[in-house]
Protein backbone atom coordinates (compact mmCIF):
# COMPACT_ATOMS: atom_id res chain seq x y z
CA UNK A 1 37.52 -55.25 -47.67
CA UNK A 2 40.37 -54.75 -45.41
CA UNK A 3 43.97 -54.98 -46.76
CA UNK A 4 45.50 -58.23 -46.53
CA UNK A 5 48.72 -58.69 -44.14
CA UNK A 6 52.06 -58.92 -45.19
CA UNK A 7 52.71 -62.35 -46.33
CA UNK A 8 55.66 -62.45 -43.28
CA UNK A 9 52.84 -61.78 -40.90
CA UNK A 10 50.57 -64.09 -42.57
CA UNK A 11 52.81 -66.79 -42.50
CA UNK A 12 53.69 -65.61 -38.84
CA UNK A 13 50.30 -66.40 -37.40
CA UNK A 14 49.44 -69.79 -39.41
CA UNK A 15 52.15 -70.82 -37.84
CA UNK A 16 51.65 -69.32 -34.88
CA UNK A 17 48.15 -71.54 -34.99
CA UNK A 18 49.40 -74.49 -35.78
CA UNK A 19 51.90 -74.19 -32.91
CA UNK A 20 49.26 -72.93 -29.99
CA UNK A 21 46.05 -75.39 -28.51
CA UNK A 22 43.65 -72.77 -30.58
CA UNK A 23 43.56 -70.89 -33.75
CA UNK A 24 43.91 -67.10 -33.40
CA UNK A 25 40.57 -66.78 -35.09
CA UNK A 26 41.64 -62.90 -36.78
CA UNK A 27 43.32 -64.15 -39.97
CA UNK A 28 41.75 -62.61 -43.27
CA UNK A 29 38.85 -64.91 -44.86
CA UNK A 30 37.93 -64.46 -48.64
CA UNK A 31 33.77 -64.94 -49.38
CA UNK A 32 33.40 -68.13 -51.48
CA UNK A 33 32.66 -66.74 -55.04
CA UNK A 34 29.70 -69.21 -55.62
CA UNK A 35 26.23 -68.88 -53.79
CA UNK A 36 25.32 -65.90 -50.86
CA UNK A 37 28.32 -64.42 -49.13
CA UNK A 38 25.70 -64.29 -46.17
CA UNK A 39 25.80 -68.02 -46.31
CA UNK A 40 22.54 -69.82 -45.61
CA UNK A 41 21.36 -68.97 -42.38
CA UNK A 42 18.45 -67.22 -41.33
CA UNK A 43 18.05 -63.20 -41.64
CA UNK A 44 17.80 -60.44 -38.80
CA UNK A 45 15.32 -58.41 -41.20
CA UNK A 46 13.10 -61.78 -41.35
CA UNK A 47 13.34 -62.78 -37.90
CA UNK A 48 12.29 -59.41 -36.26
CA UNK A 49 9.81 -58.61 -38.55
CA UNK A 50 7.04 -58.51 -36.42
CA UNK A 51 4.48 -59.43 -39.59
CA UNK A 52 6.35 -62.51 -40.04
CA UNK A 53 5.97 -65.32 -37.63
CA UNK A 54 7.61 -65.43 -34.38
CA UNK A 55 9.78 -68.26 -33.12
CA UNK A 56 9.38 -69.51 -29.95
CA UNK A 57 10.43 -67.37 -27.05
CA UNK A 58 14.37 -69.04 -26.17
CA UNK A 59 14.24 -71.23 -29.64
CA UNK A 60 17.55 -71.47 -30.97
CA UNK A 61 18.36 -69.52 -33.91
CA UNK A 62 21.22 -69.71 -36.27
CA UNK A 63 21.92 -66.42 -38.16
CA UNK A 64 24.68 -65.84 -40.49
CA UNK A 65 26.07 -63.09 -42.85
CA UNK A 66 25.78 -60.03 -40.05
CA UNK A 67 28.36 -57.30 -39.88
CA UNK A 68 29.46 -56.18 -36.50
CA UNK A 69 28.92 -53.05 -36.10
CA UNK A 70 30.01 -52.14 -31.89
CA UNK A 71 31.26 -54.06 -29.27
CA UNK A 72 30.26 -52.28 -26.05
CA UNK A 73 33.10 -52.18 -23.89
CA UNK A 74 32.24 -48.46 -22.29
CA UNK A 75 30.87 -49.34 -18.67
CA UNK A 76 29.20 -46.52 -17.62
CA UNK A 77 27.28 -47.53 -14.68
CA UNK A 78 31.07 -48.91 -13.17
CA UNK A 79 29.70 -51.99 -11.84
CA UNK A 80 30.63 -54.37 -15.02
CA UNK A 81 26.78 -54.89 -15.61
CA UNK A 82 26.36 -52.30 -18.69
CA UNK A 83 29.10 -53.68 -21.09
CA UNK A 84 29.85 -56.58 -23.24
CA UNK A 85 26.79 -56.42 -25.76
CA UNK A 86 27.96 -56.62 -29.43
CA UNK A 87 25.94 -54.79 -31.80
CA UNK A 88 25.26 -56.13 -35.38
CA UNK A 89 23.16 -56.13 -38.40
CA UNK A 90 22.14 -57.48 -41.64
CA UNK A 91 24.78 -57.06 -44.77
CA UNK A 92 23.30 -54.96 -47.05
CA UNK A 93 21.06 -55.83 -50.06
CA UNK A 94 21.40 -54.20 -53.34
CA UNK A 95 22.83 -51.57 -51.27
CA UNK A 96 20.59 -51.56 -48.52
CA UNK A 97 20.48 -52.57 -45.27
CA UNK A 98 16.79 -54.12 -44.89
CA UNK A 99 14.56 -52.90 -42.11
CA UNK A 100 14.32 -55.00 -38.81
CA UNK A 101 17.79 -55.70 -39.79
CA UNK A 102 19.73 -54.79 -36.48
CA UNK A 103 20.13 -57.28 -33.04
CA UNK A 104 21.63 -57.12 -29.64
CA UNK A 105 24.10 -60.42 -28.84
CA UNK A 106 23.99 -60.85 -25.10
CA UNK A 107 26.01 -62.90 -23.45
CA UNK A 108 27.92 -64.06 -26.13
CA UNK A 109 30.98 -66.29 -26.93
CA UNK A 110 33.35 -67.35 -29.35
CA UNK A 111 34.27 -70.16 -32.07
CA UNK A 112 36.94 -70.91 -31.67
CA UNK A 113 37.08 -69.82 -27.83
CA UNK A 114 40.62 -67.73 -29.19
CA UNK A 115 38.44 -65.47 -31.86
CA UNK A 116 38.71 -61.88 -31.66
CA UNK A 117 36.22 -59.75 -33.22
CA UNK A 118 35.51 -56.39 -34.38
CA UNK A 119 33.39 -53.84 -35.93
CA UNK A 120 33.28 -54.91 -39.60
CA UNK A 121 33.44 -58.16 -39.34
CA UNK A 122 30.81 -60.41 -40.68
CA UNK A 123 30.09 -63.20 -38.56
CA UNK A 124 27.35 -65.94 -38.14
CA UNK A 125 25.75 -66.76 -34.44
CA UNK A 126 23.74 -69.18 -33.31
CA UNK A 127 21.93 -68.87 -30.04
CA UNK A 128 18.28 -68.46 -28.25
CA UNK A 129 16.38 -65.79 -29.51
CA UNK A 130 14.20 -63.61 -27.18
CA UNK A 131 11.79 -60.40 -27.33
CA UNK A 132 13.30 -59.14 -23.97
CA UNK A 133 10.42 -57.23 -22.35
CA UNK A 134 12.32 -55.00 -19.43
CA UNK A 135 12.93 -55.50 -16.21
CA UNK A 136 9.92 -57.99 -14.23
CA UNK A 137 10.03 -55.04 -11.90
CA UNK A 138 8.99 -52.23 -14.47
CA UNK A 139 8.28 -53.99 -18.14
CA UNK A 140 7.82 -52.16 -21.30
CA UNK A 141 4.59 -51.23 -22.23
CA UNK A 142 2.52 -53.61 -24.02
CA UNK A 143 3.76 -55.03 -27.44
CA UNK A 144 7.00 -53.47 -27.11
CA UNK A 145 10.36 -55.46 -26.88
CA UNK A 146 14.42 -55.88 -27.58
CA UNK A 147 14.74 -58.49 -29.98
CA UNK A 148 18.07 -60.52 -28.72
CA UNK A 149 20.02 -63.42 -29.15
CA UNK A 150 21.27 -64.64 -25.71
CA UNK A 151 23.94 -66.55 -25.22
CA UNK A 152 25.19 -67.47 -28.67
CA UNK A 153 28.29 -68.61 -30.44
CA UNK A 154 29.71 -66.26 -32.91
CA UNK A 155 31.92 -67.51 -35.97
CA UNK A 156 34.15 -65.27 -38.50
CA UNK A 157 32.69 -65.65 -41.29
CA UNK A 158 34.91 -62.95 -42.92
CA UNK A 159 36.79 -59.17 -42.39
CA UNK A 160 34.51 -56.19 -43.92
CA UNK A 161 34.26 -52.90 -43.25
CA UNK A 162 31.40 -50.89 -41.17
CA UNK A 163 28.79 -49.83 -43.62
CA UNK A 164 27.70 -46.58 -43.92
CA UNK A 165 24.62 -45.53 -41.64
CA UNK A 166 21.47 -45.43 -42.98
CA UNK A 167 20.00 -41.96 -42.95
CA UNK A 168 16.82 -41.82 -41.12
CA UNK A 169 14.11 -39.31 -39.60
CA UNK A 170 14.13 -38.53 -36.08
CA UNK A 171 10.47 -38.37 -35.56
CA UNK A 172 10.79 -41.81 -36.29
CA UNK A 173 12.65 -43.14 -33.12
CA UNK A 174 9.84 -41.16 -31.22
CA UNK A 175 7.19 -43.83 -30.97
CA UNK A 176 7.82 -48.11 -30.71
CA UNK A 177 5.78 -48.64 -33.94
CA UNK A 178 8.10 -46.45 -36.60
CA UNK A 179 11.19 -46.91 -34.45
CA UNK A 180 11.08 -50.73 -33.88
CA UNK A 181 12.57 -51.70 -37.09
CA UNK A 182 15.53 -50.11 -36.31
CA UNK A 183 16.60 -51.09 -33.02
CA UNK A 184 20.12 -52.19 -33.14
CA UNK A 185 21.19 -50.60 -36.48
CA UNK A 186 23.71 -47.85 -37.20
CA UNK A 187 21.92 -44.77 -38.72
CA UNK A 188 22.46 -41.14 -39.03
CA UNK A 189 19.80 -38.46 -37.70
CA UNK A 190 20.19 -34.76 -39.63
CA UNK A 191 19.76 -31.42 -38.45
CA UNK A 192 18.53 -32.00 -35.00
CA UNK A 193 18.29 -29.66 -31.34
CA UNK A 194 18.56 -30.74 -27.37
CA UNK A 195 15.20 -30.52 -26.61
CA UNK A 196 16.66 -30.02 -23.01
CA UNK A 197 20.20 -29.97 -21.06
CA UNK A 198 21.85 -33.02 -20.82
CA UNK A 199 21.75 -35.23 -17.67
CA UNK A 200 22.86 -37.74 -15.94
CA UNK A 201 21.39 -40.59 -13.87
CA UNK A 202 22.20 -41.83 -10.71
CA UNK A 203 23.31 -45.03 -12.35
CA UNK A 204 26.05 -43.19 -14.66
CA UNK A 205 23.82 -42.90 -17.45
CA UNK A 206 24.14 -39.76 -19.56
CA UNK A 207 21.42 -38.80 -21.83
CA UNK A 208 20.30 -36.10 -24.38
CA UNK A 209 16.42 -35.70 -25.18
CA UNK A 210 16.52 -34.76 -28.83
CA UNK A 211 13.25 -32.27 -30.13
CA UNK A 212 10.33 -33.94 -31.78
CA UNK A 213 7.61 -31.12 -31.86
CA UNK A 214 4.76 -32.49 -29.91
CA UNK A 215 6.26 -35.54 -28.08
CA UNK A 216 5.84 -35.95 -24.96
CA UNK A 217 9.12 -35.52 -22.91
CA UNK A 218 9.36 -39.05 -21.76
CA UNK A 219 8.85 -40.66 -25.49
CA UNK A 220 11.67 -38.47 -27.16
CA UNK A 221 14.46 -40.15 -28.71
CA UNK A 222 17.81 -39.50 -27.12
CA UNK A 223 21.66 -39.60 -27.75
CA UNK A 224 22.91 -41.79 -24.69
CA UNK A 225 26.38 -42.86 -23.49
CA UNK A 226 26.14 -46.33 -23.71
CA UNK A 227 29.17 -47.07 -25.77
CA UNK A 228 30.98 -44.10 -25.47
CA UNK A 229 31.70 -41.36 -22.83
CA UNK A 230 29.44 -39.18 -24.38
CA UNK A 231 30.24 -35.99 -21.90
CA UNK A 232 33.97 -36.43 -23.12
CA UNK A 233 33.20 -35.13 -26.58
CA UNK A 234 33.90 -32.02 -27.45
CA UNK A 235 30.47 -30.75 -28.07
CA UNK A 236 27.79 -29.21 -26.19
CA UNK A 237 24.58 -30.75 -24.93
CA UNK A 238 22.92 -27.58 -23.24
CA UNK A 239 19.64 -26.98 -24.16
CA UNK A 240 19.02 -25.12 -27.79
CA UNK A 241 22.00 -26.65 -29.00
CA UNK A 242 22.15 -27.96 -32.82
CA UNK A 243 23.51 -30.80 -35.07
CA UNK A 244 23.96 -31.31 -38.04
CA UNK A 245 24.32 -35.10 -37.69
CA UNK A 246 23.87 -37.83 -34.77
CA UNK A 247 25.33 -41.05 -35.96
CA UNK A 248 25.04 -44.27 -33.71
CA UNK A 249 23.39 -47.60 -32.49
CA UNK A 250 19.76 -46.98 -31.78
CA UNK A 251 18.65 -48.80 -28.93
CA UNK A 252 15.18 -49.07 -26.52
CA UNK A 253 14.78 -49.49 -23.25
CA UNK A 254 11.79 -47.83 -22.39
CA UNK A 255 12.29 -45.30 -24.99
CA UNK A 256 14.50 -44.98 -28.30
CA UNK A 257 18.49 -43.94 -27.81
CA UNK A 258 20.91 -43.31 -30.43
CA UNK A 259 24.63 -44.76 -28.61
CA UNK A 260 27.24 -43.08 -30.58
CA UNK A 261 30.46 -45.40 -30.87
CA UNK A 262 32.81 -42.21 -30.83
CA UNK A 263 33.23 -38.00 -30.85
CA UNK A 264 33.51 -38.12 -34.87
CA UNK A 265 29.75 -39.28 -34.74
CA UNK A 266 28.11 -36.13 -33.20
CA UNK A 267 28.90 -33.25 -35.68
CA UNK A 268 27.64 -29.74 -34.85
């Protein structure tokens, strides 16, 4: 749990809220001792199950007990169209964070409109949940999909911390039926190699194909630049080139991505 603020500052901002047409929405919140800290909402590792079954496409949702985990605010195409997405997933469970566990918020907004959020906290969101199936021009292949909720409302529910990744096998981001029930979790991938030297679109995206012996090229898993100027790191990406650890947001969109959130998550 974060430290709480000086009781000046605390005092400060209550009445700095009570003074102002909206609360500040960033003040400390304590988890009610009785019943589940995750409150009683529905759960990312039920809902995205794909055994389980499936609500209707746009049905409205209301989730609660997630921890943020990114807020994308890195545009790298520089037309405003690849940032904003908030990144969050299930609180853990006897230590664990569950499989299916991780989401994409799209489009989202804020109760009260002042909240400000970030990674850590634990928040609740209700909104329309959809298996986005890429672009009409160029869809994913058949069966495959982002689970997101569009559109919702996010509430504090209270300050955490970022838990620690979970530590997973990179073969397994290299097909949609092992790497599917991790799309939108945080998770750490060991002693990997650049398959190939790192590139760049000509949309701005950077990306890193990461070695799986016997994938094809166009199914490996990569480290991407989605929410971080990945080329800024001081790292290599040529081809050959080790690590001992990848940690980030894995994503899909046509294939799997880890997004690291900074430089201190790519170690060599």
């Amino acid at each position: 749990m974060k430290p709480f603020r000086t009781l000046g500052l605390l005092i400060a901002l209550i009445c700095a809220s009570a003074c102002s047409d909206g609360a500040p929405g960033d003040l400390d919140l304590t988890p009610s001792p009785k019943g589940d800290v995750r409150g009683d909402g529905l759960r990312l590792a039920e809902l995205n199950n794909p055994a389980n079954p499936r609500p209707p496409e746009g049905a409205e949702v209301n989730v609660t007990g997630i921890t943020v985990l990114a807020i994308d605010t890195f545009d790298e195409t520089n037309n405003g169209s690849s940032a904003g997405n908030i990144y969050a997933q299930d609180l853990p469970v006897q230590g664990a964070v569950p499989a299916f566990g991780g989401i994409t918020l799209f489009n989202a907004s804020f109760n009260p409109p002042t909240l400000r959020i970030a990674p850590g906290d634990v928040v609740d969101v209700r909104g329309a949940y959809e298996e986005f199936l890429g672009p009409p021009s160029s869809p994913f292949d058949i069966g495959e999909s982002l689970p997101e909720i569009v559109s919702g409302t996010i509430r504090l529910r209270f300050e955490h911390v970022v838990p620690e990744p979970i530590t997973i096998q990179l073969e397994e981001l290299a097909s949609y039926e092992t790497g599917r029930k991790w799309i939108g979790t945080l998770v750490r991938v060991e002693n990997v190699t650049a398959q190939s030297d790192g590139f760049k679109g000509g949309s701005g995206r950077f990306s890193v194909r990461l070695d799986v012996p016997g994938v094809a090229d166009s199914d490996l898993p990569t480290i991407n630049n989605a929410l971080y100027d990945v080329e800024a790191a001081p790292v290599s990406f040529a081809s050959g080139t080790k690590y001992t650890s990848v940690v980030g947001i894995v994503q899909f969109f046509f294939n799997f991505a880890i997004g690291p959130r900074s430089a201190a998550d790519i170690t060599p």
